[in-house]
N, C-alpha and C. Protein backbone atom coordinates (compact mmCIF):
# COMPACT_ATOMS: atom_id res chain seq x y z
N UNK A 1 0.85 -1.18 0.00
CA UNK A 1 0.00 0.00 0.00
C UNK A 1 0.88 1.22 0.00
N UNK A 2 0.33 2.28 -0.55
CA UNK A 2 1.09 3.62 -0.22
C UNK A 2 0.63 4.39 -1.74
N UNK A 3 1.42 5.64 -1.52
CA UNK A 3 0.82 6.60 -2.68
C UNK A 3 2.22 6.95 -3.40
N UNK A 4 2.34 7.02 -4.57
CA UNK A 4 3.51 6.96 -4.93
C UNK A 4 3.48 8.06 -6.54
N UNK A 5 4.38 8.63 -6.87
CA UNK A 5 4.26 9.20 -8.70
C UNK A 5 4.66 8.22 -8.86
N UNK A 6 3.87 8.18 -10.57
CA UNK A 6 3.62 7.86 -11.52
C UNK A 6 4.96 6.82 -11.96
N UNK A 7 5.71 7.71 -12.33
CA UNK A 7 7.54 7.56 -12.44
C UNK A 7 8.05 7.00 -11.28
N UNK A 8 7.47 6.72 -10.18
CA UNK A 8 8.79 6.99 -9.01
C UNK A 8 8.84 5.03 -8.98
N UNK A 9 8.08 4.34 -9.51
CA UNK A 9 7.58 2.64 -9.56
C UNK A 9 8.21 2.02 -10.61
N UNK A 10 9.16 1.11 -10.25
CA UNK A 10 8.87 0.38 -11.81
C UNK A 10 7.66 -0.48 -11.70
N UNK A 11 7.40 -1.09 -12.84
CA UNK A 11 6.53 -2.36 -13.20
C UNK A 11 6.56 -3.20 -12.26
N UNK A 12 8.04 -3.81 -11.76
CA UNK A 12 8.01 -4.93 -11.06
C UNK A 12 7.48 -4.16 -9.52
N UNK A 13 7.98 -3.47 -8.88
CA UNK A 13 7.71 -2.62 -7.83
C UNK A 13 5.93 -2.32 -7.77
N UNK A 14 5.73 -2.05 -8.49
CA UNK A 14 4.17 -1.86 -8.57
C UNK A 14 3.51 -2.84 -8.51
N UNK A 15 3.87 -4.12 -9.04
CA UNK A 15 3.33 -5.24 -9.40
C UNK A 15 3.36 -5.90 -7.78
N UNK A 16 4.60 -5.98 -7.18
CA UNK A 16 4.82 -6.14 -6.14
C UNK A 16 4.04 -5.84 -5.07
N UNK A 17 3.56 -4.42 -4.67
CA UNK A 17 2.89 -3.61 -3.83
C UNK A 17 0.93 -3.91 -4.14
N UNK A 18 0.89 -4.49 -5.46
CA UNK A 18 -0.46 -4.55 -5.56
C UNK A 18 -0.48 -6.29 -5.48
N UNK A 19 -0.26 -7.27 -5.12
CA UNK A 19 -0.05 -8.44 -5.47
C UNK A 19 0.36 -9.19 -3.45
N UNK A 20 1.31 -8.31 -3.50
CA UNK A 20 2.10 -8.84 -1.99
C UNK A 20 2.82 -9.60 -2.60
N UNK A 21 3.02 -10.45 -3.92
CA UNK A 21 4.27 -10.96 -3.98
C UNK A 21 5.41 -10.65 -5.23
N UNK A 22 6.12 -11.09 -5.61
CA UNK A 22 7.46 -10.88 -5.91
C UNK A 22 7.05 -11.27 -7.30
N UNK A 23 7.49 -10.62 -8.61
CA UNK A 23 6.95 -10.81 -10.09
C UNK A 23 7.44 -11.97 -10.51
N UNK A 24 8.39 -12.45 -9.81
CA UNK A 24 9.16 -13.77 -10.18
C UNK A 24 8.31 -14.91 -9.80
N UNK A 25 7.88 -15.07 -8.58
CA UNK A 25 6.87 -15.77 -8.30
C UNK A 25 6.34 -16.30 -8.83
N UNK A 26 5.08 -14.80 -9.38
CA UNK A 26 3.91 -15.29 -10.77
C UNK A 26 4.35 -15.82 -11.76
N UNK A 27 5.47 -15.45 -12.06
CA UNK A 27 6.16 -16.05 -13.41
C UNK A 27 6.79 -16.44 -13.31
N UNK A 28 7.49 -18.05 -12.95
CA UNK A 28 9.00 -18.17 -12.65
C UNK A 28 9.76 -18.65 -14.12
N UNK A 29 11.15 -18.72 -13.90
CA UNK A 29 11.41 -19.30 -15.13
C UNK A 29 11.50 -20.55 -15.44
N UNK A 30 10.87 -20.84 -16.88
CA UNK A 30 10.65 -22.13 -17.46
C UNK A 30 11.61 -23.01 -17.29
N UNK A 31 11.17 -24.27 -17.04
CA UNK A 31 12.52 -25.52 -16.95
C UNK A 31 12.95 -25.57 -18.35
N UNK A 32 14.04 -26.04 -18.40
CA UNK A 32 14.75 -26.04 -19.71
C UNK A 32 14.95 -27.68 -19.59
N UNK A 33 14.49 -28.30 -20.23
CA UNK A 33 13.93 -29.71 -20.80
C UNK A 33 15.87 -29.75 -21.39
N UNK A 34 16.35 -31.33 -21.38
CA UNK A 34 17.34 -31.51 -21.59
C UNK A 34 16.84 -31.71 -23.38
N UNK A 35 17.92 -31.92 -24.17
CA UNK A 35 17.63 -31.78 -25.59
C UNK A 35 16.77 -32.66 -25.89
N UNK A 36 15.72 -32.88 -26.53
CA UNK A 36 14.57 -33.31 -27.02
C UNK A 36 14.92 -34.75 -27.65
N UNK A 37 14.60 -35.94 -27.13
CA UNK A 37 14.80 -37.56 -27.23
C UNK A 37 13.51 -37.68 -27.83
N UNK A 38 13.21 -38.29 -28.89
CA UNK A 38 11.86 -38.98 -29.38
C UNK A 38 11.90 -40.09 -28.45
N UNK A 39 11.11 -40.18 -27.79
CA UNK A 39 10.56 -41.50 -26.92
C UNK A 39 9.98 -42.37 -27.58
N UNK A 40 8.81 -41.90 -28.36
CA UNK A 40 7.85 -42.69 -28.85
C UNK A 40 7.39 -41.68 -30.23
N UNK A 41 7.31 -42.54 -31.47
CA UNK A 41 7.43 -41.79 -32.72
C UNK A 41 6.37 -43.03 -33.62
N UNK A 42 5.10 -42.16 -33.89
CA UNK A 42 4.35 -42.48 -34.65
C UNK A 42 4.13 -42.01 -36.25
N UNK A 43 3.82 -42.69 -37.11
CA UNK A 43 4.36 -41.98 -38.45
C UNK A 43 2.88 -42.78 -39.49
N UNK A 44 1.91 -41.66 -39.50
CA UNK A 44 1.04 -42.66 -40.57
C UNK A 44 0.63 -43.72 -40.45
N UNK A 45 -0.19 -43.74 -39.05
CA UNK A 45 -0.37 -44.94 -38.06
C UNK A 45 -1.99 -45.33 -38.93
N UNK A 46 -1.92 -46.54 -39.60
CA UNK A 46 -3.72 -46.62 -40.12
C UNK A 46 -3.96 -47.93 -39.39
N UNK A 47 -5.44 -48.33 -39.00
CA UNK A 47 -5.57 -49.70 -38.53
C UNK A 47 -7.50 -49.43 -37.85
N UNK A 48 -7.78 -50.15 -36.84
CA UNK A 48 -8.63 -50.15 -36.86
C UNK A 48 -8.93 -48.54 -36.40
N UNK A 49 -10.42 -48.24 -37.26
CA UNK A 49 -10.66 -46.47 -36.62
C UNK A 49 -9.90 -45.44 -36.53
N UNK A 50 -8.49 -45.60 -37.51
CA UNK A 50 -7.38 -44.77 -37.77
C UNK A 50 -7.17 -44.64 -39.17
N UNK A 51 -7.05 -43.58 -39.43
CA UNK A 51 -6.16 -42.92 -40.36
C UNK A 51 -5.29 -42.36 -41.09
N UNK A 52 -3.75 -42.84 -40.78
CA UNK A 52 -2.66 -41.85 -40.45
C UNK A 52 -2.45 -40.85 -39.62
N UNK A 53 -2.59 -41.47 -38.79
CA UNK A 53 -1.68 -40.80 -37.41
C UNK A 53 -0.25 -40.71 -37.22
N UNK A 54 -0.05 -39.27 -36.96
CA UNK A 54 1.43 -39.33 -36.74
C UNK A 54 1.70 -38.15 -35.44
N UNK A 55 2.92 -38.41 -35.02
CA UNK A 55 2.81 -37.29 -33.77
C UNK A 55 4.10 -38.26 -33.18
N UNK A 56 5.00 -37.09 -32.61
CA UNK A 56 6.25 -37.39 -31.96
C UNK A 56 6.21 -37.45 -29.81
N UNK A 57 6.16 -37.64 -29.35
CA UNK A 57 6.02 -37.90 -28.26
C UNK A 57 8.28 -37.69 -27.23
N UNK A 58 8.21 -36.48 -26.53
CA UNK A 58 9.39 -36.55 -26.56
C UNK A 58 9.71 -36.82 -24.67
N UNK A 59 10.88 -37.20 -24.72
CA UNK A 59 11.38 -37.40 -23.34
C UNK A 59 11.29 -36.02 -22.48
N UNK A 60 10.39 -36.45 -21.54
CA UNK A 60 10.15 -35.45 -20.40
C UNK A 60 9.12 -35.03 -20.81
N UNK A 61 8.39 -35.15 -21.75
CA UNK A 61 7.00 -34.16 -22.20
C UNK A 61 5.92 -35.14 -21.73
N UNK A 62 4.71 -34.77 -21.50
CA UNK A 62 3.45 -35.07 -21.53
C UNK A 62 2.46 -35.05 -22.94
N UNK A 63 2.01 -35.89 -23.51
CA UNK A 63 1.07 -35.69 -24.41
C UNK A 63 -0.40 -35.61 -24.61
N UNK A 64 -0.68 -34.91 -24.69
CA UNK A 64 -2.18 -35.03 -24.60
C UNK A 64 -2.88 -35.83 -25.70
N UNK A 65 -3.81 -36.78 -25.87
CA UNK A 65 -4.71 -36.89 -26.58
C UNK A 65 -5.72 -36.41 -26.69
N UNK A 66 -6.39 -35.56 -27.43
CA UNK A 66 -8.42 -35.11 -26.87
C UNK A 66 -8.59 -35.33 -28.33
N UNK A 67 -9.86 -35.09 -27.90
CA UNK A 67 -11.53 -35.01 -28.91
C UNK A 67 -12.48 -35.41 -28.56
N UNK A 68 -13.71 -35.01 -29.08
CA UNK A 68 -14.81 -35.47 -28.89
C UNK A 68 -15.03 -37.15 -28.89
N UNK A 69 -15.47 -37.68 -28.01
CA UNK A 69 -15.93 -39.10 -27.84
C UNK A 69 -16.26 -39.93 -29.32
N UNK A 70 -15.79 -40.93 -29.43
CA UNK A 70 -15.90 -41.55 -30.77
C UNK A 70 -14.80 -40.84 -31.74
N UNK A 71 -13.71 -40.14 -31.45
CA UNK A 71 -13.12 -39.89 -32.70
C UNK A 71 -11.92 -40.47 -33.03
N UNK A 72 -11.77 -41.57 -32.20
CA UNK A 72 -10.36 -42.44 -32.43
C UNK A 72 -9.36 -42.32 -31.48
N UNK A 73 -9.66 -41.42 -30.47
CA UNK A 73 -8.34 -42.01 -29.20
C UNK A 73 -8.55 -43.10 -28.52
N UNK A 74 -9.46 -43.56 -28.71
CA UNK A 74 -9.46 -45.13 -27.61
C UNK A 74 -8.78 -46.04 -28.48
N UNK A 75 -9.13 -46.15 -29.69
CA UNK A 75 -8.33 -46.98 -30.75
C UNK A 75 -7.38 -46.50 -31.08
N UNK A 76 -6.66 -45.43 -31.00
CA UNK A 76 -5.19 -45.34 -30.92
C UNK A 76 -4.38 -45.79 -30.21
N UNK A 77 -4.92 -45.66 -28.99
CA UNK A 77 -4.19 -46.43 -27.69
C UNK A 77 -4.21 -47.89 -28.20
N UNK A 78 -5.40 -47.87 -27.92
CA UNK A 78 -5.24 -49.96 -28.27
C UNK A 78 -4.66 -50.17 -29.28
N UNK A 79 -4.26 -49.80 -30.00
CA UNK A 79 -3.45 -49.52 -31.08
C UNK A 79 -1.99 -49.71 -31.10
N UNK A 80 -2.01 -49.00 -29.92
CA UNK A 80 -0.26 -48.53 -29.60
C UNK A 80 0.23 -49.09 -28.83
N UNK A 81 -0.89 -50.26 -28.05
CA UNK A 81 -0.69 -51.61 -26.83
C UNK A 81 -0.57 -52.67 -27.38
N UNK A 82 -1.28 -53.02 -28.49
CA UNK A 82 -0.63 -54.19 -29.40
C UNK A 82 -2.13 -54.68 -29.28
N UNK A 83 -3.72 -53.94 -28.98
CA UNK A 83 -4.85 -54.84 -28.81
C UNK A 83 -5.38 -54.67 -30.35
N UNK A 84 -5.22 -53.44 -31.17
CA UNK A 84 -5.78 -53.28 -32.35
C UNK A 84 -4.55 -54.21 -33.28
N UNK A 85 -4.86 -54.24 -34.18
CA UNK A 85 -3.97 -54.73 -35.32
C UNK A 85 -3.28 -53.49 -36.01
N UNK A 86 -2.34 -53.09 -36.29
CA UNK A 86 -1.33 -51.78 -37.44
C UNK A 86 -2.12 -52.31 -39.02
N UNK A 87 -2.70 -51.97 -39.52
CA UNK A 87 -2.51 -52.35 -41.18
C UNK A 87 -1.30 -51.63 -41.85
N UNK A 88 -1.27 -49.96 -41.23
CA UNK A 88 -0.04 -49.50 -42.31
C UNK A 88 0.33 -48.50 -40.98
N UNK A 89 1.18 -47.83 -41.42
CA UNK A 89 2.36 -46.86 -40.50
C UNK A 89 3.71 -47.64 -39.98
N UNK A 90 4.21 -46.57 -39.36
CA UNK A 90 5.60 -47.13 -38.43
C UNK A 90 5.10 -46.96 -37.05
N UNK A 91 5.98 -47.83 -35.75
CA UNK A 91 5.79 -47.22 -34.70
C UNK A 91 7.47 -47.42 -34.40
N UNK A 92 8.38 -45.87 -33.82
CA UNK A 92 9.04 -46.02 -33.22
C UNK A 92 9.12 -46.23 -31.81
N UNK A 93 9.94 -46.58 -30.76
CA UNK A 93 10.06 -46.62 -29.88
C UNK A 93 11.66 -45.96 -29.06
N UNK A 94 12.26 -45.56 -28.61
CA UNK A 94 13.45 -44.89 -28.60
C UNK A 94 13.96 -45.33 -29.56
N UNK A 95 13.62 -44.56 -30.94
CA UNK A 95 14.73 -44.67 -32.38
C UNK A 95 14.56 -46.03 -32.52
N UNK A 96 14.26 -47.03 -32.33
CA UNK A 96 14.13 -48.51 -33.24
C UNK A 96 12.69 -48.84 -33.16
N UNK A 97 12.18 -49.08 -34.50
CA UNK A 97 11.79 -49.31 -35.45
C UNK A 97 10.86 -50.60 -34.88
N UNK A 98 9.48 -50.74 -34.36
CA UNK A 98 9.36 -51.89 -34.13
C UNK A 98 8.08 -52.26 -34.37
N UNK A 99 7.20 -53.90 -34.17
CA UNK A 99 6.06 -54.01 -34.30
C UNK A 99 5.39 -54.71 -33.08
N UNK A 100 4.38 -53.66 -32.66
CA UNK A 100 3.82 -54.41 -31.79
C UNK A 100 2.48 -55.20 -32.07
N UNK A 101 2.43 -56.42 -31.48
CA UNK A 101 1.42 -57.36 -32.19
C UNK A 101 0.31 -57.93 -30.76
N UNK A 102 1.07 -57.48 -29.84
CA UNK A 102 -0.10 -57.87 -28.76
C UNK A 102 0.77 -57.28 -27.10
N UNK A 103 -0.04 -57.74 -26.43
CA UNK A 103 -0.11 -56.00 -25.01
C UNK A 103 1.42 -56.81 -24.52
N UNK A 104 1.38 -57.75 -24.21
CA UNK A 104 2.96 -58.40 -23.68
C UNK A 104 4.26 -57.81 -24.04
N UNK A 105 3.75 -57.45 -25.66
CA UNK A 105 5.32 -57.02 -26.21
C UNK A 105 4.88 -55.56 -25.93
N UNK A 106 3.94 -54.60 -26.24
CA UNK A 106 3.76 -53.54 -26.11
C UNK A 106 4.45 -53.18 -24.53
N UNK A 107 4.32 -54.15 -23.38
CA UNK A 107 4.56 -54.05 -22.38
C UNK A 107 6.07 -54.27 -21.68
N UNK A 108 6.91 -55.47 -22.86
CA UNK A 108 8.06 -55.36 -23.17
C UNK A 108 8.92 -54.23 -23.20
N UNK A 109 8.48 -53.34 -24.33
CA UNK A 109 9.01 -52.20 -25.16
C UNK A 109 8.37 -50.94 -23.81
N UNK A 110 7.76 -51.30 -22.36
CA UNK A 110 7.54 -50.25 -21.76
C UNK A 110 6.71 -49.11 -22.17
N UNK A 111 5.83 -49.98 -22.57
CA UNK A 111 4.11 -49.19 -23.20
C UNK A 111 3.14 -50.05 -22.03
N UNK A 112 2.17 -48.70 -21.77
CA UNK A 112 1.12 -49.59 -20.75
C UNK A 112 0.36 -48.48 -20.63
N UNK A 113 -0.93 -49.20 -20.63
CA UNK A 113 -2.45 -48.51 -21.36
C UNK A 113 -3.12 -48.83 -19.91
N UNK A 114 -3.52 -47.56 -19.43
CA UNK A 114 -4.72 -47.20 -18.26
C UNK A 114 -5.79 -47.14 -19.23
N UNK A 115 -7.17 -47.95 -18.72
CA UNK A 115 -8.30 -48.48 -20.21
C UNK A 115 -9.16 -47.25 -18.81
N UNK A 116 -10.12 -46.99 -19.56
CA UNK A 116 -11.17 -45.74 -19.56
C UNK A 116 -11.88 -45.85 -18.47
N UNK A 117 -12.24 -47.34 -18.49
CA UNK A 117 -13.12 -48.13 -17.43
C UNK A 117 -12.00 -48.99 -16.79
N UNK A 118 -11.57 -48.29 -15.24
CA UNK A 118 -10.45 -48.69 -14.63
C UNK A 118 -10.47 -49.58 -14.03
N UNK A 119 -12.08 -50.65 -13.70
CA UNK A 119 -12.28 -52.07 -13.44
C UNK A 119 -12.25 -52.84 -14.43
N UNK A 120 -11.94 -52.79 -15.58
CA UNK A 120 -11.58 -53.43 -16.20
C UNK A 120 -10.38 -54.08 -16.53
């Protein structure tokens, strides 16, 4: 609190006095992610309820999947666990090249699918 000119504040100072805390705080600085590892690398993924899918997935990141219900993320996953069948695409896995054909090996290669309905 207090009364101050116009000039006599910087930004951060002002920001400070109206807030109670420190501008760094609100904003701290971003982690700097070590150089970017493809973890998991999909390339023109088609099979059941897919269409070429592709999308890079990198070490340390989070990926989101969304859409509206029915538009193919449940069958991507199962997809990417070894429950759907691949007809066409690649799936990498750290840089090699592989096929998954059912959840064991998907689970091998350190893939593992939380299903929607978690009693199941």
């Amino acid at each position: 609190m207090g009364t101050y000119e116009a000039t006599a504040l910087s930004e951060q100072d002002a920001v400070e006095r109206m807030t109670g805390r420190k501008l760094d705080m609100l904003y701290p600085e971003p982690i700097t992610l070590p150089e970017k590892t493809p973890m998991l690398q999909v390339n023109d993924l088609s099979g059941a309820g897919l269409h070429e899918v592709s999308f890079t997935a990198y070490r340390g990141e989070v990926l989101g999947i969304g859409g509206l219900a029915g538009q193919g993320q449940r069958e991507l996953l199962l997809t990417l666990f070894g429950v759907n069948r691949v007809r066409s695409g690649t799936i990498e896995v750290e840089g090699k090249r592989t096929h998954i054909g059912n959840p064991r090996e998907a689970i091998r290669r350190g893939i593992a699918l939380l299903p929607e309905d978690r009693k199941t």
